[in-house]
C-alpha atoms as a PDB file:
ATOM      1  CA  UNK A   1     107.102  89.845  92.231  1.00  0.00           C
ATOM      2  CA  UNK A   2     104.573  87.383  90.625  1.00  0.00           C
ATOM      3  CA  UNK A   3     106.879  83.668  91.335  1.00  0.00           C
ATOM      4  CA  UNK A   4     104.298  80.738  90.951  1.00  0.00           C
ATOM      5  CA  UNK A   5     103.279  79.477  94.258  1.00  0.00           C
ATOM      6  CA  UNK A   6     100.001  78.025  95.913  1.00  0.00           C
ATOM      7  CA  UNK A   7      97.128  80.506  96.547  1.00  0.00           C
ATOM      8  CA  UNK A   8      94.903  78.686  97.878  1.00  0.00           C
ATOM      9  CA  UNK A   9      94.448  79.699 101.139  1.00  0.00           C
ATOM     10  CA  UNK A  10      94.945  77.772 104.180  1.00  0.00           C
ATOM     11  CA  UNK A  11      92.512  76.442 106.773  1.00  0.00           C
ATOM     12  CA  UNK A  12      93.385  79.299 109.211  1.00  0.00           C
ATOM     13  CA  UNK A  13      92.993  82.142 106.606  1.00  0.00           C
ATOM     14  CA  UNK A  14      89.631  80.506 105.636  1.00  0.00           C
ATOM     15  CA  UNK A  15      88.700  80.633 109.490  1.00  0.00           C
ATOM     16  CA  UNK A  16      89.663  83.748 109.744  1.00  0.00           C
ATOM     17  CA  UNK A  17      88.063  85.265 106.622  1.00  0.00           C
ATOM     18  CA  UNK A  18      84.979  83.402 107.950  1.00  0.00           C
ATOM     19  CA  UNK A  19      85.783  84.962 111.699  1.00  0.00           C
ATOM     20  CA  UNK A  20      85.457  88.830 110.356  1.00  0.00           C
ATOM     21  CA  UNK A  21      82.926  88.275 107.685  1.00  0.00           C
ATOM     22  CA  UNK A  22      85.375  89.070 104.891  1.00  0.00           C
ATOM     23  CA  UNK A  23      84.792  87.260 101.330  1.00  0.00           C
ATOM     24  CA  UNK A  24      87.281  85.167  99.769  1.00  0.00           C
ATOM     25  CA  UNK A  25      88.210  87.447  97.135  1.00  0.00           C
ATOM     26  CA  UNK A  26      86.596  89.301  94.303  1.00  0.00           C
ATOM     27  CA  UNK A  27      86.009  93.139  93.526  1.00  0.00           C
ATOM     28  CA  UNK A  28      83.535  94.258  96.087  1.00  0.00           C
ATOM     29  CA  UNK A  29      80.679  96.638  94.192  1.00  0.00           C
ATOM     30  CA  UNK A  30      81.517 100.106  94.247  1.00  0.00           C
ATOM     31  CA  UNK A  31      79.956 101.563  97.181  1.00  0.00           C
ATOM     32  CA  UNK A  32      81.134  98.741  99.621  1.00  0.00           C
ATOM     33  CA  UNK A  33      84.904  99.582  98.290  1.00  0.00           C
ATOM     34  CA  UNK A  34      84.454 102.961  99.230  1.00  0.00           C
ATOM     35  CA  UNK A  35      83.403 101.813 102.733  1.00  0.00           C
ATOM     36  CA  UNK A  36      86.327  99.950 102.951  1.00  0.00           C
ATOM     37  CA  UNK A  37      88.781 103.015 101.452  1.00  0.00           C
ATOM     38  CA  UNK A  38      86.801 105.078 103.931  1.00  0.00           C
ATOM     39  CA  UNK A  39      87.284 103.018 107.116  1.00  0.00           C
ATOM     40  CA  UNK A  40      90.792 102.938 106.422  1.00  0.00           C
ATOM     41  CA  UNK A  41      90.929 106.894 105.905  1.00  0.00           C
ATOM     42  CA  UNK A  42      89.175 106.571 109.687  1.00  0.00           C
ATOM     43  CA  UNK A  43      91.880 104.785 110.764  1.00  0.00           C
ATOM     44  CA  UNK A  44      94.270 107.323 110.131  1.00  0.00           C
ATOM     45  CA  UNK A  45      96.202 105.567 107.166  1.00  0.00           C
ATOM     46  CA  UNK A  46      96.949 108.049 104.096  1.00  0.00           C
ATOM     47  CA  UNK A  47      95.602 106.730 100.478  1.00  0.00           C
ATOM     48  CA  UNK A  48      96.796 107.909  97.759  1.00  0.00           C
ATOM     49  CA  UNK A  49      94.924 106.851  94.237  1.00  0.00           C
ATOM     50  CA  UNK A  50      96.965 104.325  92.081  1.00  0.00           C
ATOM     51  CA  UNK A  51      97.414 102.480  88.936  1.00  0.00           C
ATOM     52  CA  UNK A  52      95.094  98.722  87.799  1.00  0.00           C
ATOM     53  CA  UNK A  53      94.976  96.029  85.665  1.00  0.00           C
ATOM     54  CA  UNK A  54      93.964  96.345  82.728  1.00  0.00           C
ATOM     55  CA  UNK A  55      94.201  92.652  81.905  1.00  0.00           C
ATOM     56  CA  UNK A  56      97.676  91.750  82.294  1.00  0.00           C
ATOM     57  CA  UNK A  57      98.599  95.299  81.456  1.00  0.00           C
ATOM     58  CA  UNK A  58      98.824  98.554  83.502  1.00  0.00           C
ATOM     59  CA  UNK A  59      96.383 101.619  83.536  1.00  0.00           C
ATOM     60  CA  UNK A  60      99.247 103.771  82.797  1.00  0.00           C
ATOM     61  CA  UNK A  61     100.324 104.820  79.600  1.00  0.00           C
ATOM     62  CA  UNK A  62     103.958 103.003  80.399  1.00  0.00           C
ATOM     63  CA  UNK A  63     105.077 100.308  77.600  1.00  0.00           C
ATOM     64  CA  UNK A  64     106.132  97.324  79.683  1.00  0.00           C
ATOM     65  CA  UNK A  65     105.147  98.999  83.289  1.00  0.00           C
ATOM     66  CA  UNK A  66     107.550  96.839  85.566  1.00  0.00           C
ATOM     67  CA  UNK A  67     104.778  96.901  88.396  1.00  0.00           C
ATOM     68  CA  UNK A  68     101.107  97.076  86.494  1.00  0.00           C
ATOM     69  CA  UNK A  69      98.133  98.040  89.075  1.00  0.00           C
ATOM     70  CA  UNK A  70     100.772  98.590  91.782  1.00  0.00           C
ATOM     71  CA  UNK A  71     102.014 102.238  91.928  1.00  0.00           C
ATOM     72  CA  UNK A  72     100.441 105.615  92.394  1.00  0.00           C
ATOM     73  CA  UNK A  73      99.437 107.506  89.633  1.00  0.00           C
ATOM     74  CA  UNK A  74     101.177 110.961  90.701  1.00  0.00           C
ATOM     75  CA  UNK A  75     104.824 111.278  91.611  1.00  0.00           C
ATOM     76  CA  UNK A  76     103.937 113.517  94.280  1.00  0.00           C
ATOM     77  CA  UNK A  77     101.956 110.447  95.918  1.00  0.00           C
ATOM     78  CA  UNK A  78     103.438 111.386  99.586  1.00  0.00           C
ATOM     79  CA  UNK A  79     102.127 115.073  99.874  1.00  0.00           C
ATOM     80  CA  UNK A  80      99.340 113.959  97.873  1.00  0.00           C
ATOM     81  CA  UNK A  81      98.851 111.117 100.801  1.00  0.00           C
ATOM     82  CA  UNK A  82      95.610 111.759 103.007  1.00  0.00           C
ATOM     83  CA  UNK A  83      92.865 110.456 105.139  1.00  0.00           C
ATOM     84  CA  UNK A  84      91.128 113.052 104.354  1.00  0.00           C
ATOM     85  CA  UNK A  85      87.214 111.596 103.419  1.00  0.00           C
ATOM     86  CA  UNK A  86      85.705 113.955 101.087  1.00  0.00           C
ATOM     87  CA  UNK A  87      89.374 113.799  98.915  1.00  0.00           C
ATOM     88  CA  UNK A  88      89.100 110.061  98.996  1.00  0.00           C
ATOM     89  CA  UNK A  89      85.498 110.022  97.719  1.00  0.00           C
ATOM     90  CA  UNK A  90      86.308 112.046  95.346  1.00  0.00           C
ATOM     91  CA  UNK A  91      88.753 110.220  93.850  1.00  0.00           C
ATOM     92  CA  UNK A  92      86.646 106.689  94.205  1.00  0.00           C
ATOM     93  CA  UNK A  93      83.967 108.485  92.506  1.00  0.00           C
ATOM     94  CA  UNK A  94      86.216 109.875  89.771  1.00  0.00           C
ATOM     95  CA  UNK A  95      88.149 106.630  89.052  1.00  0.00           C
ATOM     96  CA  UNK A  96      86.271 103.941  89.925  1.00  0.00           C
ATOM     97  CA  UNK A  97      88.665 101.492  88.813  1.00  0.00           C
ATOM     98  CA  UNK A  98      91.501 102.837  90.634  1.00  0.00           C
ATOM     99  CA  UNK A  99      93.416 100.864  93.373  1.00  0.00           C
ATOM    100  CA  UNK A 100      94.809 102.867  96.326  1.00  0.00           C
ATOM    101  CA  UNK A 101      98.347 102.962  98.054  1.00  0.00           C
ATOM    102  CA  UNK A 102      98.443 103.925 101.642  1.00  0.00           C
ATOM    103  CA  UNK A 103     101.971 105.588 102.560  1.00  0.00           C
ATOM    104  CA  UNK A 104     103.953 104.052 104.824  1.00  0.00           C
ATOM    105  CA  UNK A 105     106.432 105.121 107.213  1.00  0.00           C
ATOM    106  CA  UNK A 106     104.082 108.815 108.198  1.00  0.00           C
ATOM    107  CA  UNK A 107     101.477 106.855 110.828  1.00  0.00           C
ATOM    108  CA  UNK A 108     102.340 102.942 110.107  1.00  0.00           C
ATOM    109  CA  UNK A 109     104.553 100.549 108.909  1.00  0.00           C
ATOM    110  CA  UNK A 110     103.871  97.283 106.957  1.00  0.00           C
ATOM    111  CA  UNK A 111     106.256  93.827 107.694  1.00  0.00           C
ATOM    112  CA  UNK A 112     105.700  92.060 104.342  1.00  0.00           C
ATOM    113  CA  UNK A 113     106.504  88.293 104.088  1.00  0.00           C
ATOM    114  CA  UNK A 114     105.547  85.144 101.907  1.00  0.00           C
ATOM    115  CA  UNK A 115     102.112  83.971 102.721  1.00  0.00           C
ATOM    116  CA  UNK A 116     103.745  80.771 104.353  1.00  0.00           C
ATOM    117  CA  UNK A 117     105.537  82.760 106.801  1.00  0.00           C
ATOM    118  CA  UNK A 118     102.759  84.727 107.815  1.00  0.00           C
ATOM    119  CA  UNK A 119     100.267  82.005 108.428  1.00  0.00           C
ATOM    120  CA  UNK A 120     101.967  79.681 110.072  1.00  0.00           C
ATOM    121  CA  UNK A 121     103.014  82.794 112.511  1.00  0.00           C
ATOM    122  CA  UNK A 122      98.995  83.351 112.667  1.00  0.00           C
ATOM    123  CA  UNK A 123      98.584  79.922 113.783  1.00  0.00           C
ATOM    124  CA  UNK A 124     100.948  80.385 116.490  1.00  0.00           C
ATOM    125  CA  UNK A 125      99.954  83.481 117.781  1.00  0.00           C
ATOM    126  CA  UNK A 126      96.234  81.827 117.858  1.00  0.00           C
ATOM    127  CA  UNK A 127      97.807  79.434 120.276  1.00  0.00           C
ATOM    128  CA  UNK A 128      99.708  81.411 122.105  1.00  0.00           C
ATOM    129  CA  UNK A 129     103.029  81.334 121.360  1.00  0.00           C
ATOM    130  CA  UNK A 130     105.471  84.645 120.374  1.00  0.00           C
ATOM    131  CA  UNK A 131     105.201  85.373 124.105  1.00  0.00           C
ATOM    132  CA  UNK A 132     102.817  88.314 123.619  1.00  0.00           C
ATOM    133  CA  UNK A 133     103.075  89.555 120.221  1.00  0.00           C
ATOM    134  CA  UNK A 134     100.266  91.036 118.986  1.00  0.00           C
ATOM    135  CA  UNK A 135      98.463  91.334 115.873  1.00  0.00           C
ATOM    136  CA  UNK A 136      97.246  94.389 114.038  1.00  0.00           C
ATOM    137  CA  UNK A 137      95.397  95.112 110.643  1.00  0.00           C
ATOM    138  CA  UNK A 138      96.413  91.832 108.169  1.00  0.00           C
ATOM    139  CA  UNK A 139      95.980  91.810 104.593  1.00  0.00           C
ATOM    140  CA  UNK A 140      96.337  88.975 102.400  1.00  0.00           C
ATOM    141  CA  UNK A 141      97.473  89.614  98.476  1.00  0.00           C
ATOM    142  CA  UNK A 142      97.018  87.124  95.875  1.00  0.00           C
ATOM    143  CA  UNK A 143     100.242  87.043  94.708  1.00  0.00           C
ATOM    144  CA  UNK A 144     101.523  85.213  97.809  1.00  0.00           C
ATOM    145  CA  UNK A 145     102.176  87.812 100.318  1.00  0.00           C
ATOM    146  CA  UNK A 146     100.986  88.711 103.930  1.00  0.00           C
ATOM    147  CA  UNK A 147     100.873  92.323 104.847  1.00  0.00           C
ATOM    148  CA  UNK A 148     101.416  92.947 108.569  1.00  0.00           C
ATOM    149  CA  UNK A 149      99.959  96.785 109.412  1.00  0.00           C
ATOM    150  CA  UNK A 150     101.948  97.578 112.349  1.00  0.00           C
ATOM    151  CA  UNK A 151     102.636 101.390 114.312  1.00  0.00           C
ATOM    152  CA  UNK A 152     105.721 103.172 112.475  1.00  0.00           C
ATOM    153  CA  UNK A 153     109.287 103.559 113.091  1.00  0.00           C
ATOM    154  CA  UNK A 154     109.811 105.891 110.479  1.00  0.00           C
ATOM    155  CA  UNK A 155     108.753 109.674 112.074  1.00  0.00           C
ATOM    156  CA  UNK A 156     110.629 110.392 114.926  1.00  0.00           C
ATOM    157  CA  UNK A 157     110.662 113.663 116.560  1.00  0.00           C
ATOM    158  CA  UNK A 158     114.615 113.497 116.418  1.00  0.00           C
ATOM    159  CA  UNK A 159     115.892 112.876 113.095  1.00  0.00           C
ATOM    160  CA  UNK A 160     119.065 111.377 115.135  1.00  0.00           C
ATOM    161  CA  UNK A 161     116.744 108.621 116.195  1.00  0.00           C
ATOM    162  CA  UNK A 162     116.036 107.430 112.979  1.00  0.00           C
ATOM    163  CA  UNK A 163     116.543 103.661 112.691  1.00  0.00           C
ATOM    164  CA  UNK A 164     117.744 102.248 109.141  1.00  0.00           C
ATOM    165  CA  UNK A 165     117.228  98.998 109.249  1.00  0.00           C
ATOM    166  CA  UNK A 166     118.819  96.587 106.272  1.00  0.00           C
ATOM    167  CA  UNK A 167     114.796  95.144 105.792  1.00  0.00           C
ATOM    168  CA  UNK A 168     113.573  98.373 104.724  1.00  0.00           C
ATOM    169  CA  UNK A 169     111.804  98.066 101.771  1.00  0.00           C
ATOM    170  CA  UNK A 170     111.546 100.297  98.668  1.00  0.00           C
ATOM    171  CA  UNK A 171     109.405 100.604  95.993  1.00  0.00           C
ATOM    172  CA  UNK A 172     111.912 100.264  93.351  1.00  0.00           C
ATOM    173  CA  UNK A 173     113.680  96.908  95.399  1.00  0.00           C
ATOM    174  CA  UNK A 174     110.884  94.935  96.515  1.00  0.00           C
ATOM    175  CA  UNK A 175     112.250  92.262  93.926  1.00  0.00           C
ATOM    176  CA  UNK A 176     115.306  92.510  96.115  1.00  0.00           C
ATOM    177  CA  UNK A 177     113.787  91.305  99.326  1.00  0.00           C
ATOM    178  CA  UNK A 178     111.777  87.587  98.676  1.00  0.00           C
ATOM    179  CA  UNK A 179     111.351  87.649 102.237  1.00  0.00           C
ATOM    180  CA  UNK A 180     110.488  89.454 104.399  1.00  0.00           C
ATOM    181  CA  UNK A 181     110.346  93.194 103.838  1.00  0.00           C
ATOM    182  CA  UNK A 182     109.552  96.222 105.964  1.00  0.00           C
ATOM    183  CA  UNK A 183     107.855  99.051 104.554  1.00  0.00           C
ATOM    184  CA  UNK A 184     108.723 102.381 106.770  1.00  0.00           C
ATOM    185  CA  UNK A 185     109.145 105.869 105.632  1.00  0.00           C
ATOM    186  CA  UNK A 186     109.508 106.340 101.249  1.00  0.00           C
ATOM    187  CA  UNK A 187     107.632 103.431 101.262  1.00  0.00           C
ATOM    188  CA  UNK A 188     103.710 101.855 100.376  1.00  0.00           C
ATOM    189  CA  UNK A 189     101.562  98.982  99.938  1.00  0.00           C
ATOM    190  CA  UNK A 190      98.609  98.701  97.755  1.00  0.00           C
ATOM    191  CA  UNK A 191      95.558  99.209 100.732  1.00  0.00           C
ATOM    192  CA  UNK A 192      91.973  96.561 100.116  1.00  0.00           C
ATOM    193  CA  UNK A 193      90.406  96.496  98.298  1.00  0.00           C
ATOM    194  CA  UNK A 194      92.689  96.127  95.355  1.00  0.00           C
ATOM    195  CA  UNK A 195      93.082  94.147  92.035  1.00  0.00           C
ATOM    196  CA  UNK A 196      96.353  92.688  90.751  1.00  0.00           C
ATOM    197  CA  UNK A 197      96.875  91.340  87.161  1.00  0.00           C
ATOM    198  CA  UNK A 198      95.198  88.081  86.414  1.00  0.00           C
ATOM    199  CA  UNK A 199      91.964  86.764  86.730  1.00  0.00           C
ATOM    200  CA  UNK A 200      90.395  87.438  89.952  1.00  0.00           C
ATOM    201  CA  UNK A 201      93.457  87.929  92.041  1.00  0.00           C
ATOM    202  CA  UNK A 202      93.652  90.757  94.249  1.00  0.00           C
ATOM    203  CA  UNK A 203      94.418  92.413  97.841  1.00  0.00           C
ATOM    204  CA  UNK A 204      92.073  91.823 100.552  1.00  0.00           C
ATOM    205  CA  UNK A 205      91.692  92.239 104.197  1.00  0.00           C
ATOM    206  CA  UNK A 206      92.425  89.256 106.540  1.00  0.00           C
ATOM    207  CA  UNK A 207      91.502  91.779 109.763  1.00  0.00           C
ATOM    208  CA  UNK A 208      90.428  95.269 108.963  1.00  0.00           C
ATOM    209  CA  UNK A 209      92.112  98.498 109.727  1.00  0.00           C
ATOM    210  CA  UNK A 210      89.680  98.304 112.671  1.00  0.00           C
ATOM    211  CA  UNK A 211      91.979  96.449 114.620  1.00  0.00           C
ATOM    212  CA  UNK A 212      94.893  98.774 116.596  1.00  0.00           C
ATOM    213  CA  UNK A 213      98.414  99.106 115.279  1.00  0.00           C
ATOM    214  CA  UNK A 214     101.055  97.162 117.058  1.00  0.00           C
ATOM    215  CA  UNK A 215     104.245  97.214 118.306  1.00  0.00           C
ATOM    216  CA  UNK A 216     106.314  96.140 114.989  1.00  0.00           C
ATOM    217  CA  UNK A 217     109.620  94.892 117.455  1.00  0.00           C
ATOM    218  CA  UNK A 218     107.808  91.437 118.816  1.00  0.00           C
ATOM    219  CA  UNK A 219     105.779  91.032 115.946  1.00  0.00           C
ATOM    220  CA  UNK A 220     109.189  91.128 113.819  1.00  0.00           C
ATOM    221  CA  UNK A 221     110.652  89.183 115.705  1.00  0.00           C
ATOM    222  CA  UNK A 222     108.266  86.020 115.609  1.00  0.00           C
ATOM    223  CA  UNK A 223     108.388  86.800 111.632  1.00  0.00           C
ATOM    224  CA  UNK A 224     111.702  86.585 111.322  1.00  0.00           C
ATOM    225  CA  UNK A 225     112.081  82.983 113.169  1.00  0.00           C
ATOM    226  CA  UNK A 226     109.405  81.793 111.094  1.00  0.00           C
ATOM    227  CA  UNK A 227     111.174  82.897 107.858  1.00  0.00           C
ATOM    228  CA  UNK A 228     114.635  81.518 109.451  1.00  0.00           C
ATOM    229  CA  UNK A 229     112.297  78.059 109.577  1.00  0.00           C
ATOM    230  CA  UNK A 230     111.293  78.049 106.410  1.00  0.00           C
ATOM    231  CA  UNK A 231     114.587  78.520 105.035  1.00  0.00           C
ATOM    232  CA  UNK A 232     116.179  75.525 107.436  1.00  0.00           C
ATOM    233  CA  UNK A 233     117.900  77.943 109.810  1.00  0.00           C
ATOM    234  CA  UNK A 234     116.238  78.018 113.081  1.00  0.00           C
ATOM    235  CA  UNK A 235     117.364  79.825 116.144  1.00  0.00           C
ATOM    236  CA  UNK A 236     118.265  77.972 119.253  1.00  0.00           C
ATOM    237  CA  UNK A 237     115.299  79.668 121.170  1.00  0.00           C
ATOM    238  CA  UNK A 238     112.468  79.571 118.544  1.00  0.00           C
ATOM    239  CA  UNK A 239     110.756  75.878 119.599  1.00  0.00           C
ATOM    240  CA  UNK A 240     108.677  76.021 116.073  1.00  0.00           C
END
């Protein structure tokens, strides 16, 4: 993580930061951040404290932390997961510097691509293209990424049904997957509002957790032919 690119955001993002009232970055004071933690508790998403910058360093006591402000602060982050609200205040009250993971793969998945990819998939959904993909929670982080909240894959009833899928996307390997990456079960994302190393960069919402999961299949799908686009490989059926 962290290769240079352009963060300024694009005209759409700006629209639709403008659209839902959300501000262009920055650490939002206390109390609102605990709104924001809360309403995605309300929407069923576990949090889980984590690690954050301090400067370009970590919180944790790790020399040379490989992911600084991006990782829970307990190994036991997955049973320690919840959406619980009194838990969650209680930690924003006790660390109020904290970011928070939300688990992935127990109620939702994330699809996880270069912020190139996922706007210029915005722009065609807004005209409507993707022949009925839809569009859940969005986040946008700072460090050129688009998070796509989608429903999960990753808790079936029948552990036979299980679906591995060669995009799945660990922890330990995101630096193995520059594209795009799918978060499912074992896996999380660092939830807004969150701060990543550097001088006002961070993780905000682009649509909050108000918005329904999705499908993750057509969504996916629309991602994937824009990533194929970028990298000069279109599909014969795409008409980008």
């Amino acid at each position: 993580m962290g290769a240079a690119h352009d963060r300024r955001p694009g005209r759409l993002t700006q629209w639709w930061r403008r659209a839902t009232g959300q501000p262009p970055g920055g650490e939002p004071p206390a109390q609102d951040r605990t709104a924001l933690l809360l309403a995605v508790a309300q929407a069923g998403l576990p949090l889980a404290p984590a690690a954050h910058p301090v400067g370009h360093r970590c919180s944790c006591a790790r020399v040379g932390c490989p992911t600084p402000g991006r990782h829970p602060v307990s190994f036991a982050w997955q049973t320690q997961s919840t959406h619980d609200r009194g838990q969650i205040e209680r930690w924003a009250a006790a660390e109020p510097e904290a970011n928070f993971i939300t688990a992935t793969g127990m109620v939702h998945d994330v699809l996880d691509v270069p912020y190139g990819t996922g706007e210029r998939v915005l722009a065609r959904l807004a005209g409507g293209g993707d022949g009925g993909a839809e569009v859940g929670p969005v986040a946008v982080s700072d460090d050129g990424r688009m998070l796509f909240f989608t429903a999960t894959r990753g808790t079936p009833e029948d552990e036979d049904e299980y679906w591995p899928c060669e995009l799945d996307s660990h922890p330990e390997s995101v630096d193995e997957h520059p594209g795009l990456r799918w978060h499912c079960r074992g896996s999380y994302v660092l939830v807004p509002p969150a701060r990543l190393p550097g001088e006002g960069l961070g993780v905000t919402w682009l649509r909050g957790p108000e918005h329904p999961l999705v499908d993750p299949l057509p969504l996916l799908a629309a991602l994937t032919d824009a990533e194929a686009v970028a990298a000069g490989t279109p599909g014969e059926e795409q008409g980008w």
